[in-house]
Protein backbone atom coordinates (compact mmCIF):
# COMPACT_ATOMS: atom_id res chain seq x y z
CA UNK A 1 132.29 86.36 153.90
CA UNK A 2 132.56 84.62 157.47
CA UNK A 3 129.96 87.27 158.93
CA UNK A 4 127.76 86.75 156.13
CA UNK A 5 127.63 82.75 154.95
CA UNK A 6 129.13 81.65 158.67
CA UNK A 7 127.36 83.88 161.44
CA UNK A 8 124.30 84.83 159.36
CA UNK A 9 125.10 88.60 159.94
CA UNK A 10 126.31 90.43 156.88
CA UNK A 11 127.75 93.72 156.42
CA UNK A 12 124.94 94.98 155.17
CA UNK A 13 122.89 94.04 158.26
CA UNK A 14 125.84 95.52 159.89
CA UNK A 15 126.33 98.98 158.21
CA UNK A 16 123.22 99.68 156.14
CA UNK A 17 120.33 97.97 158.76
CA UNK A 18 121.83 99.11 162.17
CA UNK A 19 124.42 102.13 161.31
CA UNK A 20 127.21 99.61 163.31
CA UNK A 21 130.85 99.53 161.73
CA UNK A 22 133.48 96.83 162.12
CA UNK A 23 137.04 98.64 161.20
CA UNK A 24 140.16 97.19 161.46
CA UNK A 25 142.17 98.20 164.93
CA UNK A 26 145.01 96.25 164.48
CA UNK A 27 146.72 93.72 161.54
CA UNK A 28 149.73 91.85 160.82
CA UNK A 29 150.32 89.71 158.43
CA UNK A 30 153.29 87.14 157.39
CA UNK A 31 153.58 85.81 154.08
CA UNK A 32 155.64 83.01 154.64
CA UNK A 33 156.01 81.54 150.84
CA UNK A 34 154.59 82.72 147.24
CA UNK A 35 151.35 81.95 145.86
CA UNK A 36 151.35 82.02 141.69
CA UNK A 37 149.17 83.29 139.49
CA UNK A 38 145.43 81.72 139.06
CA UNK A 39 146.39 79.36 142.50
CA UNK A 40 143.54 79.13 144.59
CA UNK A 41 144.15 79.40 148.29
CA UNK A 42 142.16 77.79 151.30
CA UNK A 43 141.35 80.38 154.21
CA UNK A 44 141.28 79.31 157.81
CA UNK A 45 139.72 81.70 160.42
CA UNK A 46 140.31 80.84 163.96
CA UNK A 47 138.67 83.29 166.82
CA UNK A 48 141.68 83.74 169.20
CA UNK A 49 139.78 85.93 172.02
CA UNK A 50 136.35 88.08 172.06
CA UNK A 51 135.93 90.88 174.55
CA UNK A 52 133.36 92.74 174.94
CA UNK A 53 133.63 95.36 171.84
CA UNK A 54 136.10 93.42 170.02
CA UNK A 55 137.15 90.25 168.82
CA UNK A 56 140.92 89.02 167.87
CA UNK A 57 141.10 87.16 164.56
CA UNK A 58 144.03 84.63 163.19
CA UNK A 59 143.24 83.73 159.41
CA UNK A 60 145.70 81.14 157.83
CA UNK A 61 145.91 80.89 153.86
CA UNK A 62 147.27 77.86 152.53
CA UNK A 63 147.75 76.34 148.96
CA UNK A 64 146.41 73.26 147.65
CA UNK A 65 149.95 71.84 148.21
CA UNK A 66 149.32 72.37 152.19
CA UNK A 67 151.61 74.35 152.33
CA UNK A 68 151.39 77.92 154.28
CA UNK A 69 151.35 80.94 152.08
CA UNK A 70 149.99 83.86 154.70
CA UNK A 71 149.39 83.93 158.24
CA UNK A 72 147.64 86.99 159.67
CA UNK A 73 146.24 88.62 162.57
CA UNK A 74 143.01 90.97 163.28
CA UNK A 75 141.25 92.87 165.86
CA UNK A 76 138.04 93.72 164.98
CA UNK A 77 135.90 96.51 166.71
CA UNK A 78 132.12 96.91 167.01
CA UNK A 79 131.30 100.27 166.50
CA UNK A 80 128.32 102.77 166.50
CA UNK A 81 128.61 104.77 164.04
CA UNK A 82 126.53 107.70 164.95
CA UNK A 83 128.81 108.14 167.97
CA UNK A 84 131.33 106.72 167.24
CA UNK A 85 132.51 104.36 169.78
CA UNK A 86 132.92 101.05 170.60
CA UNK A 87 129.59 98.76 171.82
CA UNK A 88 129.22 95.32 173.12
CA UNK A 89 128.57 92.48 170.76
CA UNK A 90 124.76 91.54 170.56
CA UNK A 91 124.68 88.24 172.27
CA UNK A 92 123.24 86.21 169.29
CA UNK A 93 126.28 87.41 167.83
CA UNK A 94 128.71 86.78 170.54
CA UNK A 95 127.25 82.82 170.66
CA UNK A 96 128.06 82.53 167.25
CA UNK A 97 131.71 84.02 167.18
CA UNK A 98 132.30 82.10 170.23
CA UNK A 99 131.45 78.77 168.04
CA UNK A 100 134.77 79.35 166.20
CA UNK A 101 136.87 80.22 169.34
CA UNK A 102 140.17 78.10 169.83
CA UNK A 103 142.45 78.04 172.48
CA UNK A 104 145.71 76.50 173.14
């Protein structure tokens, strides 16, 4: 959802329109208390680093009490498909993934 409704680049722009792939290279994730049934959960996304071919994710799920119920971490890799390998980020792409960096 943050590719397609935040930086205007859906999957299927990704995958079906330019044969590019995004897997998963690395994840972690803590859930640090339970969620119940039918609770709806706010998502955070916070862009920790972009390099070149990849960018490094932190997503924070929380429940309308505030309180924390999943912390995670992503890297994300560009691919080509056809190759496979990794390739740069196109830089209309890389301007709006940098919008959401944070550092600390």
């Amino acid at each position: 959802n943050w590719f397609r409704d935040k930086l205007n680049f859906s999957f299927t722009e990704i995958v079906t329109n330019r044969g590019w792939g995004l897997p998963t290279v690395h994840l972690e994730v803590d859930f640090v208390a339970p969620s119940r049934f039918d609770e709806t959960l706010s998502a955070t996304l916070i862009v920790r680093s972009l390099g070149t071919t990849s960018v490094n994710l932190e997503i924070l799920l929380r429940g309308k009490d505030d309180r924390d119920r999943a912390r995670g971490k992503v890297v994300l890799v560009l691919i080509d498909r056809a190759v496979p390998r990794a390739i740069p980020w196109p830089s209309e792409l890389r301007e709006r993934i940098l919008a959401f960096r944070v550092t600390e």
